[in-house]
N, C-alpha and C. Protein backbone atom coordinates (compact mmCIF):
# COMPACT_ATOMS: atom_id res chain seq x y z
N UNK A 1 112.20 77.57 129.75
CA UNK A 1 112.56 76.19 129.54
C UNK A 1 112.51 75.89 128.04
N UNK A 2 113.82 75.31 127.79
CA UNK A 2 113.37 74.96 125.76
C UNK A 2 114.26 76.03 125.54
N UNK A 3 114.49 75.97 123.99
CA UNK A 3 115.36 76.24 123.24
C UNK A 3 114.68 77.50 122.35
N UNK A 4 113.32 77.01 122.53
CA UNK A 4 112.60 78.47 121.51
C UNK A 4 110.95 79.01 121.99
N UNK A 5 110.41 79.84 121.35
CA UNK A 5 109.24 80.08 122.12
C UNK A 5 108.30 80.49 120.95
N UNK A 6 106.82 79.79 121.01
CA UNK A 6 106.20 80.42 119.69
C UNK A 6 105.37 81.77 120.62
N UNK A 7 105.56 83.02 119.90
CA UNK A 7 104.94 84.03 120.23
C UNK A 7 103.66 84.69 119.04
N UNK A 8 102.78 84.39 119.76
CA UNK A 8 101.52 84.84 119.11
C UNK A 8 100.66 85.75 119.13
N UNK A 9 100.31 86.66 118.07
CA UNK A 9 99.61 88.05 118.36
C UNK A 9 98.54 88.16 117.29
N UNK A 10 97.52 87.77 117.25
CA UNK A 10 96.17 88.00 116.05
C UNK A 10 96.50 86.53 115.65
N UNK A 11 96.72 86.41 114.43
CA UNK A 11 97.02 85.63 113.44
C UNK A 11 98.98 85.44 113.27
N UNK A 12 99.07 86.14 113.64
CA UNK A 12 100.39 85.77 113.11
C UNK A 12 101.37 85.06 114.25
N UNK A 13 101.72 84.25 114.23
CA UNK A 13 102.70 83.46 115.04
C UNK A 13 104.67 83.25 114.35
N UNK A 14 105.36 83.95 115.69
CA UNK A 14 106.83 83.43 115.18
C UNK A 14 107.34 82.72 116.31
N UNK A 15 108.44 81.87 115.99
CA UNK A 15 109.33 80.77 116.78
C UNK A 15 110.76 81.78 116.98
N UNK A 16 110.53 82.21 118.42
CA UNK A 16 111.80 83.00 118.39
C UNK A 16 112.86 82.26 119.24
N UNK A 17 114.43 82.21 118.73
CA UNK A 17 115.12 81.09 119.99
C UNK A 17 115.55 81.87 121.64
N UNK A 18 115.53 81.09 122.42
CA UNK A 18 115.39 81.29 123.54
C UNK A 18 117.15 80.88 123.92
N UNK A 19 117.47 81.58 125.04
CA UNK A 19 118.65 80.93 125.91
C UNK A 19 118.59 81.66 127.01
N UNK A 20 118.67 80.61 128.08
CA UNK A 20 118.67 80.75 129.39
C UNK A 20 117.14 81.17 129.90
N UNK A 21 116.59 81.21 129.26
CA UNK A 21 114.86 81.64 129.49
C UNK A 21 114.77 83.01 128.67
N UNK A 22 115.76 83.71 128.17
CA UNK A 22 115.46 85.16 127.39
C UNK A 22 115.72 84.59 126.42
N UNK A 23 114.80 85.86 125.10
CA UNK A 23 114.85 85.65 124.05
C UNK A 23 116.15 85.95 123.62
N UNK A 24 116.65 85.74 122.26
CA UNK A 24 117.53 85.93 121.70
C UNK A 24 117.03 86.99 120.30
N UNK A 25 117.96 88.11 119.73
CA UNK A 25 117.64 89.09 119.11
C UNK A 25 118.70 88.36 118.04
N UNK A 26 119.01 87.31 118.05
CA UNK A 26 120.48 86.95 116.74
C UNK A 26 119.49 86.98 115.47
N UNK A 27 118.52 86.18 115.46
CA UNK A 27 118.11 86.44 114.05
C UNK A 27 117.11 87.80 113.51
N UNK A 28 117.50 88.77 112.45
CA UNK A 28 117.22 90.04 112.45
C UNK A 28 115.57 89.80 112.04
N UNK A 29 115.24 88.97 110.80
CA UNK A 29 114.13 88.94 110.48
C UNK A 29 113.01 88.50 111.60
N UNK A 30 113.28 87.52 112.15
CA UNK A 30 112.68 87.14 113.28
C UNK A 30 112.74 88.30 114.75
N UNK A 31 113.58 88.98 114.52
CA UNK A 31 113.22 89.94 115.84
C UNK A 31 112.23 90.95 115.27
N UNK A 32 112.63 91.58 113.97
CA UNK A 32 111.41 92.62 113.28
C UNK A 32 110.15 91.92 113.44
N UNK A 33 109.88 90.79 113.32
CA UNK A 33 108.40 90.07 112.92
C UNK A 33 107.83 90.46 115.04
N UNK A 34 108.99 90.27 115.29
CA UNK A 34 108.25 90.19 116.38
C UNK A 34 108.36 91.25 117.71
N UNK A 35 108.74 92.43 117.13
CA UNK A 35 108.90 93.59 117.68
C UNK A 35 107.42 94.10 117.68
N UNK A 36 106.77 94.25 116.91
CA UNK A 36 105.34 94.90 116.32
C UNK A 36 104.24 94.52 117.45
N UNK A 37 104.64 93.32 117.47
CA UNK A 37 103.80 92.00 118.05
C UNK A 37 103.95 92.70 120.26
N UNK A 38 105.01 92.86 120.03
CA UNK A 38 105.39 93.20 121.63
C UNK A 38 104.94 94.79 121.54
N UNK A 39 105.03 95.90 120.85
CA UNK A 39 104.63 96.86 120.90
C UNK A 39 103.42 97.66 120.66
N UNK A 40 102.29 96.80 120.04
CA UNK A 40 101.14 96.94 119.59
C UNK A 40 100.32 96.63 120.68
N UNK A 41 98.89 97.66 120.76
CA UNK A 41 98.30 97.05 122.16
C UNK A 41 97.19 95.75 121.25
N UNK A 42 97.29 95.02 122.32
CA UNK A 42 96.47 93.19 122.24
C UNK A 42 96.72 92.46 122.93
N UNK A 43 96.78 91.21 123.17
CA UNK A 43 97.16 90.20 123.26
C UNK A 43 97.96 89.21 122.41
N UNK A 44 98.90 88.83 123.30
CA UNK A 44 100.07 88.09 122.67
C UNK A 44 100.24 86.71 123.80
N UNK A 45 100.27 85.81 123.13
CA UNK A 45 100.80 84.46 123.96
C UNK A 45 102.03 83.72 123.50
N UNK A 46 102.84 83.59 124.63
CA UNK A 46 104.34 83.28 125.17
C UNK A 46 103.62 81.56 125.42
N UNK A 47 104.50 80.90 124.21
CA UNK A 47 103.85 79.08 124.23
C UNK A 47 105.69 78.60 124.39
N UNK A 48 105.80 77.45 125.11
CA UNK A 48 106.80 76.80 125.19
C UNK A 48 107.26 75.45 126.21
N UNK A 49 107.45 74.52 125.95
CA UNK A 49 107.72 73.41 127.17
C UNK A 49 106.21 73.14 127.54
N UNK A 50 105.57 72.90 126.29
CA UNK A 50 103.48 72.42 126.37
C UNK A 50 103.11 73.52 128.11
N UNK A 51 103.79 74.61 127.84
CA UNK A 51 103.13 75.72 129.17
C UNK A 51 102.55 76.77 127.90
N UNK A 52 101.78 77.88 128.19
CA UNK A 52 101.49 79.05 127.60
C UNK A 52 101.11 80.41 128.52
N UNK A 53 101.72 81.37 128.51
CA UNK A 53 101.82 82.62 129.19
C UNK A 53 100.85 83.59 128.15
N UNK A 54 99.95 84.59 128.70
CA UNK A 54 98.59 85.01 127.91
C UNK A 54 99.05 86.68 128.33
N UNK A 55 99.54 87.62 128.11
CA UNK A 55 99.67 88.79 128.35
C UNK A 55 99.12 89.94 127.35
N UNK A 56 97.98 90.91 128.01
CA UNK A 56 97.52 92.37 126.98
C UNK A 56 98.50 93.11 127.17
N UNK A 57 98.46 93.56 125.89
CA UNK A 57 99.60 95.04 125.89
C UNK A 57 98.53 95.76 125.69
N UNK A 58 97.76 96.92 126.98
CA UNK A 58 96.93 97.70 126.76
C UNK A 58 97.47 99.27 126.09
N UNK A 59 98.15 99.29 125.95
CA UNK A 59 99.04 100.83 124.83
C UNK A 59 100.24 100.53 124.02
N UNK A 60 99.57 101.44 123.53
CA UNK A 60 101.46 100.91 121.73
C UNK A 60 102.52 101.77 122.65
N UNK A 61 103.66 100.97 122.62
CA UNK A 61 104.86 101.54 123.21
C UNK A 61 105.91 101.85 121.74
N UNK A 62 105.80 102.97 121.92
CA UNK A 62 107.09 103.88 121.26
C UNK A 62 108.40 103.68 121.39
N UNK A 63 108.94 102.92 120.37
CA UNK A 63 110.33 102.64 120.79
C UNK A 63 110.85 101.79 119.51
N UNK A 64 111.86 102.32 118.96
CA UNK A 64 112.71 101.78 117.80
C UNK A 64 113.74 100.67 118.54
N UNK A 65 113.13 99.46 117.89
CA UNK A 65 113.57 98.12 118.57
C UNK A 65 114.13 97.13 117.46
N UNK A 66 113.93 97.87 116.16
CA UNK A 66 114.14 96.86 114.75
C UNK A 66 115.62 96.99 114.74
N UNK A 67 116.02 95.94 114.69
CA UNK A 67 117.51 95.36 113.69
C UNK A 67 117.72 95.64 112.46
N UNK A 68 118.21 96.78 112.40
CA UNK A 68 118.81 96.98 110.76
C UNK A 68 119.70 96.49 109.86
């Protein structure tokens, strides 16, 4: 729901835009910031429409996902 989603991992938080409920990969800098964030094991929280989704990534996933 909404147009964008703040995704949060440690300290660092990005506003990535959303359509149709999936993210969108259009902006390059904003997908790198937040590739790391999805592939690193931690916790990351999915905030949007005053809801928040709380998910661990318990292992680093291997996988070249950056926008060049």
């Amino acid at each position: 729901e909404g147009t964008s989603v703040e995704v949060t991992a440690g300290e660092k938080t990005v506003t990535v835009p959303l359509s149709g409920g999936s993210i969108l990969g259009t902006d390059k800098t904003v997908w790198n910031d937040l590739m790391p964030m999805l592939t690193t094991p931690g916790t990351v929280t999915f905030a949007a429409a005053g809801k928040a989704l709380t998910v661990e990534v318990s292992s680093a996933v291997t996988a070249n996902c950056i926008q060049q």
